[in-house]
Every structure is written in C-alpha cells, then in structure tokens.
N, C-alpha and C. Protein backbone atom coordinates (compact mmCIF):
# COMPACT_ATOMS: atom_id res chain seq x y z
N UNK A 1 -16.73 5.46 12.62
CA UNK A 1 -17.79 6.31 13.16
C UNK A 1 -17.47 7.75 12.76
N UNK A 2 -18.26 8.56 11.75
CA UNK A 2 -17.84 9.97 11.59
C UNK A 2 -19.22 11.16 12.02
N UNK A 3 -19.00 10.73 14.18
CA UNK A 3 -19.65 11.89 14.85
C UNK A 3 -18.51 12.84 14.95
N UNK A 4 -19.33 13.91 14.63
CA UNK A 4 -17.72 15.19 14.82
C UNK A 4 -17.54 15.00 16.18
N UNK A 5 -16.57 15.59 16.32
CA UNK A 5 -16.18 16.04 17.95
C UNK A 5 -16.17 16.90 18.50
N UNK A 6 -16.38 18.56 17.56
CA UNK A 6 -17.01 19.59 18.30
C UNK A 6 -18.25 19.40 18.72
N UNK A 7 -18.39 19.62 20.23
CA UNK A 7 -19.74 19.41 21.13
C UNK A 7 -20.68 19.83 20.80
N UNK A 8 -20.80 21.61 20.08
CA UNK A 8 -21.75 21.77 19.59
C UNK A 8 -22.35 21.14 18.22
N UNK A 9 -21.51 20.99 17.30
CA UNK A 9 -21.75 19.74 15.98
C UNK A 9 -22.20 18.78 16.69
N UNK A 10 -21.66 17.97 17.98
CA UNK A 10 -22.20 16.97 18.00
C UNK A 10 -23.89 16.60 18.36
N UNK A 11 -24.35 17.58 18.77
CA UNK A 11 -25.57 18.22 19.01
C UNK A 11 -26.41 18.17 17.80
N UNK A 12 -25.94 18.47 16.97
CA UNK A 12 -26.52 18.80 15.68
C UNK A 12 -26.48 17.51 14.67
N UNK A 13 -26.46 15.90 15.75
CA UNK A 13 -26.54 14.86 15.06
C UNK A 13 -27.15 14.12 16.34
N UNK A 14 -28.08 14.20 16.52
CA UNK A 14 -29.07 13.64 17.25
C UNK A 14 -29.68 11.90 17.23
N UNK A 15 -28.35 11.24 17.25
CA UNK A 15 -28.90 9.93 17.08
C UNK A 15 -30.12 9.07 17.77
N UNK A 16 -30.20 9.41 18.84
CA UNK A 16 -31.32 8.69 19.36
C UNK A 16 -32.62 9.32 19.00
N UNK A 17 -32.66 10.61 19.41
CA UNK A 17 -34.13 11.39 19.25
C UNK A 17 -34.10 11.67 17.50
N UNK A 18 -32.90 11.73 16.76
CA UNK A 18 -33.62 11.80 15.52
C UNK A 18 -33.27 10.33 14.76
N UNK A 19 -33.02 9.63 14.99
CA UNK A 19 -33.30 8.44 14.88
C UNK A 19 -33.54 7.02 15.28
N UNK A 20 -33.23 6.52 16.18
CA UNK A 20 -33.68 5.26 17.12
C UNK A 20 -34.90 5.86 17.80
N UNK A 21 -35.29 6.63 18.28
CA UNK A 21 -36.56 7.14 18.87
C UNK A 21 -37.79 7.42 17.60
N UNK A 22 -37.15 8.17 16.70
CA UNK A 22 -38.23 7.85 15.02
C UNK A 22 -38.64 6.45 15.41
N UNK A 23 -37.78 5.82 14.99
CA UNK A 23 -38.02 4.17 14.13
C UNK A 23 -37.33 3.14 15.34
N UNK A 24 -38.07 3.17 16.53
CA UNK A 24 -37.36 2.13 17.26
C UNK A 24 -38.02 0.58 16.57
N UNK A 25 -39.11 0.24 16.34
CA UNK A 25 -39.73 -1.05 16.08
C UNK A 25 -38.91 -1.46 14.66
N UNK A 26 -38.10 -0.99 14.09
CA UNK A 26 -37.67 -0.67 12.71
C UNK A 26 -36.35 -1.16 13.03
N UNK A 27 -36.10 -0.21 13.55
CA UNK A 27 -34.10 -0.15 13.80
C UNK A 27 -34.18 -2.02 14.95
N UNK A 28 -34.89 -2.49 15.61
CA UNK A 28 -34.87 -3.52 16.03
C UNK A 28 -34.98 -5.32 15.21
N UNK A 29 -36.04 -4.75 14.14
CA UNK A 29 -36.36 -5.66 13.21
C UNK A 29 -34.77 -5.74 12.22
N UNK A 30 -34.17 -4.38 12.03
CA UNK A 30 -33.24 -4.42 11.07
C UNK A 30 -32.07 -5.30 11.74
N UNK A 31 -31.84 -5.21 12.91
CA UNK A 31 -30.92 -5.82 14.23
C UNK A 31 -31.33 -7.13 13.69
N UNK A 32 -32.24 -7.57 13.90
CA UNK A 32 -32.73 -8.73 14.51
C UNK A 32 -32.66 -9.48 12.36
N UNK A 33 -32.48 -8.57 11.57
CA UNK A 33 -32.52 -9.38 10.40
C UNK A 33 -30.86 -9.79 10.31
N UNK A 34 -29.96 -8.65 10.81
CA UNK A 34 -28.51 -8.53 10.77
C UNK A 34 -28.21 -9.82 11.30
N UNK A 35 -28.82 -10.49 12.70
CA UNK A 35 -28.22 -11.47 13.55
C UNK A 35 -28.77 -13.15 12.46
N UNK A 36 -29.93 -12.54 11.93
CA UNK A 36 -30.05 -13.75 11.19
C UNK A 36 -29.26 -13.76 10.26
N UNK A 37 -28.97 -12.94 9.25
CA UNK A 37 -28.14 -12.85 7.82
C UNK A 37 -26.82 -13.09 8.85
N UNK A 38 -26.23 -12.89 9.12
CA UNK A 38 -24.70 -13.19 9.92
C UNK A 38 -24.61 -14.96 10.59
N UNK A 39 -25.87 -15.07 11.06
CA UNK A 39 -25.85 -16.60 11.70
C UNK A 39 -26.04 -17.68 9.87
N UNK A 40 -26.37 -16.92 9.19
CA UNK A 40 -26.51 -17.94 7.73
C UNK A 40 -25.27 -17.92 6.95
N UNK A 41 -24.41 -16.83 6.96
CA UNK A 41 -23.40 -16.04 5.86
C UNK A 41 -21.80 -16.14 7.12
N UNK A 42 -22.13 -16.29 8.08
CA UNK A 42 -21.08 -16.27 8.74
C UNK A 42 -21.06 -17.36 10.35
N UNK A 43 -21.78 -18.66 10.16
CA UNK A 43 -21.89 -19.05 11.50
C UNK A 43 -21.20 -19.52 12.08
N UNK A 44 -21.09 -19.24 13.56
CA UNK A 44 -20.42 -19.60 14.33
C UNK A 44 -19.38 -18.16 14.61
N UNK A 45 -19.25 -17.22 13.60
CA UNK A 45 -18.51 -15.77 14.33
C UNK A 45 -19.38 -14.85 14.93
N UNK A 46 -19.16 -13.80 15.39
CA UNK A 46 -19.62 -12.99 16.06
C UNK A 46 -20.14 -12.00 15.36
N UNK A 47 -20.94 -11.19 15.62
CA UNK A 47 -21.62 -10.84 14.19
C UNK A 47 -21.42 -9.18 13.83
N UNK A 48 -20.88 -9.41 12.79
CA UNK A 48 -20.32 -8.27 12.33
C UNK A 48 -20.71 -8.94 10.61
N UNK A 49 -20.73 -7.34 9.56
CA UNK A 49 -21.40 -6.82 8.40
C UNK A 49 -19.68 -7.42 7.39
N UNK A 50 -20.10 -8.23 6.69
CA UNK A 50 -19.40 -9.09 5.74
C UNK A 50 -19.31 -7.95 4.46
N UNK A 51 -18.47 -6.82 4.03
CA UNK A 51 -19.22 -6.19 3.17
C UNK A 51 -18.70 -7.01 1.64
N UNK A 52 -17.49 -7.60 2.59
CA UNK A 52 -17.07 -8.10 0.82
C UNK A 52 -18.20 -9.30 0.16
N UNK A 53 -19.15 -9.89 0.67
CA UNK A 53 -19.91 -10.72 0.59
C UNK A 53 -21.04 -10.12 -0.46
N UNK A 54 -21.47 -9.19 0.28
CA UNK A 54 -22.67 -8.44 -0.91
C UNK A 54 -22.91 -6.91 -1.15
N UNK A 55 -22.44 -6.60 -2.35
CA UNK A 55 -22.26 -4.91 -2.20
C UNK A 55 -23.24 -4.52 -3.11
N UNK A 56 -24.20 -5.26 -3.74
CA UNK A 56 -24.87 -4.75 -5.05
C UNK A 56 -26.35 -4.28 -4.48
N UNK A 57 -26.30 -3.36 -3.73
CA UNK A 57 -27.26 -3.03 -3.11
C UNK A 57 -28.34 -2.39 -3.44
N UNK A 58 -28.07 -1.36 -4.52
CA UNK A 58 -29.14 -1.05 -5.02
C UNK A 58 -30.26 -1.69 -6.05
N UNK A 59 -29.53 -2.59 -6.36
CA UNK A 59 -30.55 -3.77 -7.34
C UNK A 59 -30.91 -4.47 -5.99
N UNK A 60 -30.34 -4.96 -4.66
CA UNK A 60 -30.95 -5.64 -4.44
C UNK A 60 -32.63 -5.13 -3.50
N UNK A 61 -32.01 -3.46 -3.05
CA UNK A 61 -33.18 -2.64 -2.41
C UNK A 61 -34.36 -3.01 -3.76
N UNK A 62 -34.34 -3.42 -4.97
CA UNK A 62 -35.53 -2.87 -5.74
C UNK A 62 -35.90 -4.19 -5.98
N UNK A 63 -35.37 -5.01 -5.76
CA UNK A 63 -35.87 -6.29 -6.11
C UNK A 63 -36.73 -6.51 -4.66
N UNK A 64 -36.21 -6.12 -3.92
CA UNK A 64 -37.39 -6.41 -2.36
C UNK A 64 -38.01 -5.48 -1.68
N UNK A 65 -37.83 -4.17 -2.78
CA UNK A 65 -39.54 -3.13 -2.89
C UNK A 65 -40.16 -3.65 -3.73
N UNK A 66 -39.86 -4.17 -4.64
CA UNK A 66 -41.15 -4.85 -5.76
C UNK A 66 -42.24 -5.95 -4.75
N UNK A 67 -41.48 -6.55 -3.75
CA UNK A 67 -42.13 -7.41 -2.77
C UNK A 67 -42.32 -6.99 -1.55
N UNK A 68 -42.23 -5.56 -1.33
CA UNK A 68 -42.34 -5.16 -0.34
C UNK A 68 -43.61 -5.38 1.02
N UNK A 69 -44.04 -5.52 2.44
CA UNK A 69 -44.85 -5.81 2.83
C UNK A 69 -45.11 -7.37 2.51
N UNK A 70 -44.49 -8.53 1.91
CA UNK A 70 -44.76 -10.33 1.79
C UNK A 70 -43.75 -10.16 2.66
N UNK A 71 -43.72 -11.31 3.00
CA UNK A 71 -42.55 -12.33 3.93
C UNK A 71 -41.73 -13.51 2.69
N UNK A 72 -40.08 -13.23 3.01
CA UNK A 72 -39.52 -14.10 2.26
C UNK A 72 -39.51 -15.43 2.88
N UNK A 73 -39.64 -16.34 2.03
CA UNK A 73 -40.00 -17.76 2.59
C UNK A 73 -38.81 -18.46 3.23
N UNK A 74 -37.61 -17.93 2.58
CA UNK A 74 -36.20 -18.20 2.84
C UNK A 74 -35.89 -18.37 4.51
N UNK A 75 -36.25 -16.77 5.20
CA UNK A 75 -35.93 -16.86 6.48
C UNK A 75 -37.00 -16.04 6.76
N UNK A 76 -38.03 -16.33 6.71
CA UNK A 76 -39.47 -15.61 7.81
C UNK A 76 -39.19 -13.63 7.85
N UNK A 77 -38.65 -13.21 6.62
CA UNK A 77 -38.45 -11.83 7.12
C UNK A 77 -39.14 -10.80 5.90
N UNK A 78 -39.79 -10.06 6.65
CA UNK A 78 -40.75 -9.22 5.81
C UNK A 78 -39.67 -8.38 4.99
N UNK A 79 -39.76 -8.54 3.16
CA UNK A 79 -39.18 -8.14 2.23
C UNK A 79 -38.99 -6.43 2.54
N UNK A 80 -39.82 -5.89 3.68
CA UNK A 80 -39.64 -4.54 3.74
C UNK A 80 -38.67 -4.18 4.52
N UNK A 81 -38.31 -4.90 5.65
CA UNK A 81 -37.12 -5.21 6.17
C UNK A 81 -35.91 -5.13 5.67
N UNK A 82 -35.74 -5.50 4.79
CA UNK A 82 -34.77 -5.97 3.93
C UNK A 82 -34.29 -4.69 2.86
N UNK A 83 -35.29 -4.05 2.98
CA UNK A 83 -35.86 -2.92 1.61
C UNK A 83 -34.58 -1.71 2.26
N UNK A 84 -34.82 -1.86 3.99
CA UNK A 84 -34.44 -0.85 5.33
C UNK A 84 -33.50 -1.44 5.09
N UNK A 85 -32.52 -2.15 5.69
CA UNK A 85 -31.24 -2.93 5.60
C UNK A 85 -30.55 -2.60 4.41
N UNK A 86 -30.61 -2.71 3.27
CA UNK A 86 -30.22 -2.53 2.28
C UNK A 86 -30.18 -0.53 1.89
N UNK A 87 -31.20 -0.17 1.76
CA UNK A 87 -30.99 1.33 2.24
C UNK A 87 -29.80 1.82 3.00
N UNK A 88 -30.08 1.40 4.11
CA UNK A 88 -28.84 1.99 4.94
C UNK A 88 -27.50 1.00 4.94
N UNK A 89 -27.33 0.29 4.18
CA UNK A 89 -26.14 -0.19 3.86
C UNK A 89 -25.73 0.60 2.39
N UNK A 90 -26.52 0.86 1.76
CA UNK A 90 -25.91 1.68 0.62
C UNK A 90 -25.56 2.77 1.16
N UNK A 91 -26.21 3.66 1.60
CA UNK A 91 -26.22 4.94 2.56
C UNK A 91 -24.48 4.72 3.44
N UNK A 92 -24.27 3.85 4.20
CA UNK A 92 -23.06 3.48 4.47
C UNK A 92 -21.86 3.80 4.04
N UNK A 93 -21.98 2.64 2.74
CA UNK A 93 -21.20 2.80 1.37
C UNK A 93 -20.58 3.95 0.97
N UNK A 94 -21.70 4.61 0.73
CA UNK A 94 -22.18 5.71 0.22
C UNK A 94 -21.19 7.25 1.36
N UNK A 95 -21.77 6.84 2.19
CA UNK A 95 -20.26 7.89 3.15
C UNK A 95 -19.35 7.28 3.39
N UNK A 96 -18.94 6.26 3.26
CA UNK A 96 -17.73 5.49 3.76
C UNK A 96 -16.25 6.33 2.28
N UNK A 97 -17.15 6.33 1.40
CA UNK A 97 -16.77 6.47 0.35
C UNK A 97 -16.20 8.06 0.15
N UNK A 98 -17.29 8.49 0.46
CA UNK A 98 -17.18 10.42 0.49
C UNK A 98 -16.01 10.43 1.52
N UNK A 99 -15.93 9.44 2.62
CA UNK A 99 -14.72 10.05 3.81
C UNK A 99 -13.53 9.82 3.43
N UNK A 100 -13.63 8.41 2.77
CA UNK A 100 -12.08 8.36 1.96
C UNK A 100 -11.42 8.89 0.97
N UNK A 101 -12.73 9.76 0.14
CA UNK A 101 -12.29 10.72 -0.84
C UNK A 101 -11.56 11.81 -0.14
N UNK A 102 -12.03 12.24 1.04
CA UNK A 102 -12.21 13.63 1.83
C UNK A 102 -10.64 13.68 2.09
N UNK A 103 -10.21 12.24 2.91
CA UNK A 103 -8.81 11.55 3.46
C UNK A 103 -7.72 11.83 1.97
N UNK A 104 -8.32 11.27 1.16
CA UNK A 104 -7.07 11.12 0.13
C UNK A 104 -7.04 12.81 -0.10
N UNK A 105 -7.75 13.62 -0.38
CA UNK A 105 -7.90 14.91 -0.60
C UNK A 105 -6.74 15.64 0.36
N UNK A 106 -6.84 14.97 1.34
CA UNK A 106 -5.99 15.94 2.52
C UNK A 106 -4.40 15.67 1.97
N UNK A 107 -4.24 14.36 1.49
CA UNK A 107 -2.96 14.20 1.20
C UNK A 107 -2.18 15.32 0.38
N UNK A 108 -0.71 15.29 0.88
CA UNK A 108 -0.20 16.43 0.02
C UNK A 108 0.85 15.33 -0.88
N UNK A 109 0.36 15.59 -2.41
CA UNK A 109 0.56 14.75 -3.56
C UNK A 109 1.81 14.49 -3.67
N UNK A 110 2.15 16.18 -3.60
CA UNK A 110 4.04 16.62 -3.79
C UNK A 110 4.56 16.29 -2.99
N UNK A 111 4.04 15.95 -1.85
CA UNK A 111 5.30 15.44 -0.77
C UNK A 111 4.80 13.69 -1.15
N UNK A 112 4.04 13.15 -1.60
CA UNK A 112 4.44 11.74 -1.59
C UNK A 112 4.96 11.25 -2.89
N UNK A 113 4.93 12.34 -3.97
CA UNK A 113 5.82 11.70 -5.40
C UNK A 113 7.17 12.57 -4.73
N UNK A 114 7.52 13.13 -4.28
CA UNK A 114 8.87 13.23 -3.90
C UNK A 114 9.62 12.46 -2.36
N UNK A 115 8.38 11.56 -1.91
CA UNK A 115 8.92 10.87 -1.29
C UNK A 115 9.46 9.30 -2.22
N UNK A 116 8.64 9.51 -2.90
CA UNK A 116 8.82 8.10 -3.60
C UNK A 116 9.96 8.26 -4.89
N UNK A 117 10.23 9.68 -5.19
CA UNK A 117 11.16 9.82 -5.83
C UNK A 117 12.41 9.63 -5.04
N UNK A 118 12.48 9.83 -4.01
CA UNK A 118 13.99 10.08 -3.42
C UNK A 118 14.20 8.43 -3.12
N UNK A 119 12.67 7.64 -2.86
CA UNK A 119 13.16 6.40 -2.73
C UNK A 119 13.94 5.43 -3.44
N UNK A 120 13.01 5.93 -5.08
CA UNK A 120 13.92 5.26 -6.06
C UNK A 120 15.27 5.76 -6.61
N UNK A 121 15.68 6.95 -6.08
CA UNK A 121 16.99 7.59 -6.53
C UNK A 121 18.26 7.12 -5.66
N UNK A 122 17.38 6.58 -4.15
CA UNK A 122 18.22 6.02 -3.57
C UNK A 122 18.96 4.52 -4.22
N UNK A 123 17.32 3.73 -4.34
CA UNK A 123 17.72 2.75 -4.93
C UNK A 123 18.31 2.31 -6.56
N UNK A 124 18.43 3.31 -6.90
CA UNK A 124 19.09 4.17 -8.05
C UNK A 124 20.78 4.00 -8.28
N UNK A 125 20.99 4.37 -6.72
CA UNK A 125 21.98 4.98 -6.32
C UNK A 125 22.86 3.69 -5.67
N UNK A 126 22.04 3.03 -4.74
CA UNK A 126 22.56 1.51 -4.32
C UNK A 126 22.70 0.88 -5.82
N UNK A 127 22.13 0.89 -6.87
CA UNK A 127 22.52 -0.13 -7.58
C UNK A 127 23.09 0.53 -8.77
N UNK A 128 23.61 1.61 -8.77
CA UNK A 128 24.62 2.21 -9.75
C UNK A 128 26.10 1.58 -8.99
N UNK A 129 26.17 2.20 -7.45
CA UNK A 129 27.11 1.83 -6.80
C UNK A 129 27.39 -0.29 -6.77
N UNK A 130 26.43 -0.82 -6.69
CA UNK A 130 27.02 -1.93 -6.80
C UNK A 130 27.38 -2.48 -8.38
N UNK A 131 26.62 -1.95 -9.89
CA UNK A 131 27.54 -1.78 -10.81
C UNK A 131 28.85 -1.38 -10.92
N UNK A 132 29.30 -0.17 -10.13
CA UNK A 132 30.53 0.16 -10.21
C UNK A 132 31.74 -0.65 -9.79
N UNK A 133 30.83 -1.38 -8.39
CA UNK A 133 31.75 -2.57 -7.92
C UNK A 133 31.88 -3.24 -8.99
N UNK A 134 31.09 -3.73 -9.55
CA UNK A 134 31.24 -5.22 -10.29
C UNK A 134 31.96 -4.74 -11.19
N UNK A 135 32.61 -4.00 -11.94
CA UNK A 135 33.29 -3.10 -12.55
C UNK A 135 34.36 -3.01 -12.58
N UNK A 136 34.43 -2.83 -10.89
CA UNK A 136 36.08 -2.49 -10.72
C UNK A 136 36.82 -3.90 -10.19
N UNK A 137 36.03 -4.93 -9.76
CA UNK A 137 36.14 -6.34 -10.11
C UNK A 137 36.47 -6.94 -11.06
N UNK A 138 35.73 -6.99 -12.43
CA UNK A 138 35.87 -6.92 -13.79
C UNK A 138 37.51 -6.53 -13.90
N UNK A 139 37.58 -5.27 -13.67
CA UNK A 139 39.06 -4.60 -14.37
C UNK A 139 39.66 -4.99 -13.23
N UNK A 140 40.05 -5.56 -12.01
CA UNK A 140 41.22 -6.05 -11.42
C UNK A 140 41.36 -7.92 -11.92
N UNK A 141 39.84 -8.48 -12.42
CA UNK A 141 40.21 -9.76 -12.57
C UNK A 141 40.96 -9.65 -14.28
N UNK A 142 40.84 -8.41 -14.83
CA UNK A 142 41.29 -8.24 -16.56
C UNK A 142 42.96 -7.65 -16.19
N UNK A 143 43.30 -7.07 -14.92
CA UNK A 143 44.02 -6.47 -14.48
C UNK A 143 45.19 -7.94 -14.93
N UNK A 144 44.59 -8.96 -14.21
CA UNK A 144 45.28 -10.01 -13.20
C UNK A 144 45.69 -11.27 -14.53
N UNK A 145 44.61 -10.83 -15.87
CA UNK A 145 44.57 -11.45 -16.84
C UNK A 145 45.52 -10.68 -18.03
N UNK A 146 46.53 -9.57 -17.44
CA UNK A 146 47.25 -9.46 -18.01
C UNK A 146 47.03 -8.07 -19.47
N UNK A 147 46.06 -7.90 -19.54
CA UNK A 147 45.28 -6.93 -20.01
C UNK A 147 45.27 -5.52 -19.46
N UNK A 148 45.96 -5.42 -17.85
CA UNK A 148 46.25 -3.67 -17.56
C UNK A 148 47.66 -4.34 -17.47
N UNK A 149 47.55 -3.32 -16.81
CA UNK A 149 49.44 -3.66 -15.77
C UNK A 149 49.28 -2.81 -14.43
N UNK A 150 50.57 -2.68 -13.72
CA UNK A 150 50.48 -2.46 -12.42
C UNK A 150 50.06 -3.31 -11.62
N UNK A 151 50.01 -4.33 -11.75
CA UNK A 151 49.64 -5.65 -10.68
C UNK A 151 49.58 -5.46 -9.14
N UNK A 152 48.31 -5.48 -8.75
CA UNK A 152 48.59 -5.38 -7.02
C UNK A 152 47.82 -5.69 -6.44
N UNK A 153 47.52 -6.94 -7.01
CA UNK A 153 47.41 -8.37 -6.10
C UNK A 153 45.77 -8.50 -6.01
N UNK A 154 45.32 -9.68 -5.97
CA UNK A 154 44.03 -9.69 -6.27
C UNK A 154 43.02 -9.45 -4.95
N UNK A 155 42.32 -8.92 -5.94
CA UNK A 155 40.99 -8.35 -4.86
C UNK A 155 40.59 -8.81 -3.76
N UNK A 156 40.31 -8.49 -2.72
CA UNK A 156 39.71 -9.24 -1.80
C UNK A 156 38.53 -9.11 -1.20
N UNK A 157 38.27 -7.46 -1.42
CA UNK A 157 37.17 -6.02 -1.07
C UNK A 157 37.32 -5.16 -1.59
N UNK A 158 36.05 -4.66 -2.42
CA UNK A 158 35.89 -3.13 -2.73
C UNK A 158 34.48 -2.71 -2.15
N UNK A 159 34.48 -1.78 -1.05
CA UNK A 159 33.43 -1.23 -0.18
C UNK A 159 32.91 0.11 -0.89
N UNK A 160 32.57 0.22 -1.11
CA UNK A 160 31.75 1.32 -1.66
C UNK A 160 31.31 2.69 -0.42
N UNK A 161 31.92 4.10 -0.74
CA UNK A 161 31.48 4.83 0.43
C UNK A 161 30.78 6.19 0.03
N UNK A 162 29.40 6.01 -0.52
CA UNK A 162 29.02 7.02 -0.87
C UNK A 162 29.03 8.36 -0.44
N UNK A 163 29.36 8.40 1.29
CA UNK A 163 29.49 9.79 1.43
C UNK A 163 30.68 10.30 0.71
N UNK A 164 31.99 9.70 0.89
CA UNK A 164 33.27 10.27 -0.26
C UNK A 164 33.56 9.65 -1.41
N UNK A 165 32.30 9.05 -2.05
CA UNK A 165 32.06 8.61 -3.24
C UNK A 165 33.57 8.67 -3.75
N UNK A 166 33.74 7.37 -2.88
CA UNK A 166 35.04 6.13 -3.27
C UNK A 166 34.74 4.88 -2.86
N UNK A 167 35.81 3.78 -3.03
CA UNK A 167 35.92 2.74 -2.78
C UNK A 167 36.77 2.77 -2.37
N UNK A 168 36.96 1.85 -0.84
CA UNK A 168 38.15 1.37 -0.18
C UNK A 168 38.77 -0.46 -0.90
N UNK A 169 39.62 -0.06 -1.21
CA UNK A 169 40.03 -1.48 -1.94
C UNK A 169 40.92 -2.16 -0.87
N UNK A 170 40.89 -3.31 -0.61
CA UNK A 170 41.58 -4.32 -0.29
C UNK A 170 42.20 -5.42 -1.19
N UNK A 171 43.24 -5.50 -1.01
CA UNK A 171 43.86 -6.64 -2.23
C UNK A 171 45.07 -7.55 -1.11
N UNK A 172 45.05 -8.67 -2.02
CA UNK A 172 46.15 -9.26 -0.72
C UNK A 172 47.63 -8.84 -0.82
N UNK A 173 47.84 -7.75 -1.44
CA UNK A 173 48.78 -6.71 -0.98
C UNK A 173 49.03 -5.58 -0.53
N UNK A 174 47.65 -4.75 -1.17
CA UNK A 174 47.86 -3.62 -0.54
C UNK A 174 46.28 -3.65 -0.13
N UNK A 175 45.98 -1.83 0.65
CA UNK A 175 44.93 -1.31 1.19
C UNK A 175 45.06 -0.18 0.68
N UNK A 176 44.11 0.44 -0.17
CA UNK A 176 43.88 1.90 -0.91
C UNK A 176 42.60 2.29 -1.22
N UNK A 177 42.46 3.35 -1.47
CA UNK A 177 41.15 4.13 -1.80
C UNK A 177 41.50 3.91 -3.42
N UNK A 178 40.01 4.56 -4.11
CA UNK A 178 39.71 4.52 -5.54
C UNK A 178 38.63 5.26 -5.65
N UNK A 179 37.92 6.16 -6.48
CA UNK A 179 37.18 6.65 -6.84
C UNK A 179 36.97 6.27 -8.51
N UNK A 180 35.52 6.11 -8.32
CA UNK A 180 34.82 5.94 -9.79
C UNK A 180 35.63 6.21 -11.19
N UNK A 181 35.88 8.18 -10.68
CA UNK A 181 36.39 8.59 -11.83
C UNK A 181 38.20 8.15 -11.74
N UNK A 182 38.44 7.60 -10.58
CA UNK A 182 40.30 7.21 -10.97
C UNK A 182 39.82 6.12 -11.88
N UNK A 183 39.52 5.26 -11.49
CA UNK A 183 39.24 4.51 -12.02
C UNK A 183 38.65 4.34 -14.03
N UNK A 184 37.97 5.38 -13.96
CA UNK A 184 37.95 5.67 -15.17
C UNK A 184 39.15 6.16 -16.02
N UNK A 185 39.89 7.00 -15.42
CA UNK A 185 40.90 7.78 -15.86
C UNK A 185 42.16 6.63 -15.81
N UNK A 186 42.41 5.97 -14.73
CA UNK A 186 43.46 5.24 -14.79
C UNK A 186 43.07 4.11 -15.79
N UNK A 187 42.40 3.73 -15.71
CA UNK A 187 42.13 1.67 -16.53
C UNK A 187 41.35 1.92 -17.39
N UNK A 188 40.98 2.89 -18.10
CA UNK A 188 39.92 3.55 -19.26
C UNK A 188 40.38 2.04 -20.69
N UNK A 189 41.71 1.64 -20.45
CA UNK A 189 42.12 1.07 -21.53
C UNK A 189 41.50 -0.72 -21.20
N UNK A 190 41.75 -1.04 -20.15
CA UNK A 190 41.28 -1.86 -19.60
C UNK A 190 39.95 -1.87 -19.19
N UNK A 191 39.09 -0.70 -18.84
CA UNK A 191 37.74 -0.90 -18.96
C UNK A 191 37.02 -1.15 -20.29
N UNK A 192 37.57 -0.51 -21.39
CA UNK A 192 37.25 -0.81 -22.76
C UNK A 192 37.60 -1.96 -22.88
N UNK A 193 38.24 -2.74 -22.69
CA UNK A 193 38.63 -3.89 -22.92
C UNK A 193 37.98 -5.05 -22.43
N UNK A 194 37.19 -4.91 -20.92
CA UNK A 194 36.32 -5.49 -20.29
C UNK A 194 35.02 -5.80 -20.79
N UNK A 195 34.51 -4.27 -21.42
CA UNK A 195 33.17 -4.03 -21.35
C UNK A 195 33.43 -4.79 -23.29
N UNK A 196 34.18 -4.94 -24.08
CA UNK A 196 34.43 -5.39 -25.63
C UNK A 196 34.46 -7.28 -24.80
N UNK A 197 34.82 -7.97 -24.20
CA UNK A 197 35.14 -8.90 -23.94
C UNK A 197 33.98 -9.58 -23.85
C-alpha cells in the first residue's frame, strides 16, 4: 500500500470520494470479476491476485476493447469489465515497479560492494589460511619422510590463529607456535621439495 503517512498528503489522496464514490457500480463489477477469475485460476484458496499467472496486460486490455460492451461467453462478464481490471492491474504493475526502483535508489551501492568485498576477503582469508595448513602438513609429513630434518614427531594439530597470524602446532612430542613466514624461512628447502613432488 503506498498511502503516504503525512496527514496532510494523506488528504491529498482521496480514495473513496475520488474514487470508489466516482465509480462505485464499476469498482463492484471489477470485485465481483476478481472473485470469479480467482474461483477458476485458483479454487478452493482465498482470493487473492495470482500475478505470476498473467502479466501481459496490455495486449490483453486491447484485445477486450476491441469487444468492448459484448459479454464473454466464457464466464457471463461484460468484455468492458475486463477492459477496467486489466487497466488497473497494469497501472499496479506499473507503480509497483516505480517503488522498487525508488527502494533500490535509496540503497547506498558503496556500502554494499564493500560489504560484499570484505565478505569475500574474509573468505579469502579462511581459505588462504587453511592452504597454509595443508602446507605445513605437507612439510611435517616430507619432514617425517626424511626430506627436512629436525624431527619432532608427527603432527597431530596445526590451529591456525589469525589474530597473531600463527599456528599453534601440536605434535606427539612437542607443543609450539609457527608462523607462515618461519615456516617459510625455516623448511623453504623442504617446501620446494613438497610443492616439486
């Protein structure tokens, strides 16, 4: 429903006196075509406007002004009826459309490509960090294969802690920290050796 909500605007949309009071014999017939088209297109629910069902409205307003004033034989309803119905379902459309333009308009662009940037930098970031694991896995199982040295005992956990962008290692001998770049710097010979394998 887009009645404003300032009182005086709302004034200045006069639904009954400028329209249901115009066209009451009109706006009743259009009711009364709605309950039939809904009891054929939807029976047995409660009756509400199917829009995904029929949207081609403006061909269909001209195909039933060309017959405007006959009665369709289909369901007893004067083609002019129909002419109204269809009108104000495009009309509908037709602002439904302008409000969601209006909505997306309000959006602020930069804050949602930099929300969606930070999302993927996160997930960027989770899966650089679980490469690094698999990594430093790699070079303790190449470690264990005789290919580094310093032996100290096989892995059991490497936790990853991005705030002090390290790893806490567990091995079934010892318990130590590691960072990316020790890791680079210490087993550089053994990571080459991993990543050639």
């Amino acid at each position: 429903m887009s009645l404003p909500t300032d009182s005086m605007a709302r004034k200045g949309t006069p639904v009954f006196y400028g329209f249901l009071n115009y066209f009451p014999d009109a706006v009743a017939e259009v009711a009364r075509l709605s309950l039939a088209a809904n009891d054929k297109h939807n029976p047995g629910e409660p009756l509400h406007w199917s829009k995904e069902k029929s949207n081609d409205h403006a061909d269909c307003l001209v195909r039933h002004l060309l017959e405007h004033g006959e009665i369709d034989p289909d369901d007893g309803f004067s083609h002019t009826v129909k002419v109204a119905w269809r009108a104000m379902a495009l009309l509908q459309m037709e602002l439904e459309a302008k409000a969601a333009v209006a909505e997306l308009a309000k959006i602020d662009v930069v804050e949602v490509f930099a929300e969606e940037y930070d999302r993927r930098r996160e997930h960027e970031l989770r899966q650089a960090a679980a490469e690094e694991r698999s990594v430093l896995i790699r070079i303790n199982d190449a470690r264990l294969m005789g290919l580094g040295q310093d032996l100290q005992g096989r892995l059991l956990s490497a936790t990853y802690d991005p705030s002090a962008n390290n790893y806490r290692v567990v091995t079934d001998k010892y318990n130590f920290k590691v960072t990316p770049k020790d890791v680079a710097q210490e087993y550089v010979e053994v990571y080459d050796a991993v990543m050639k394998s």
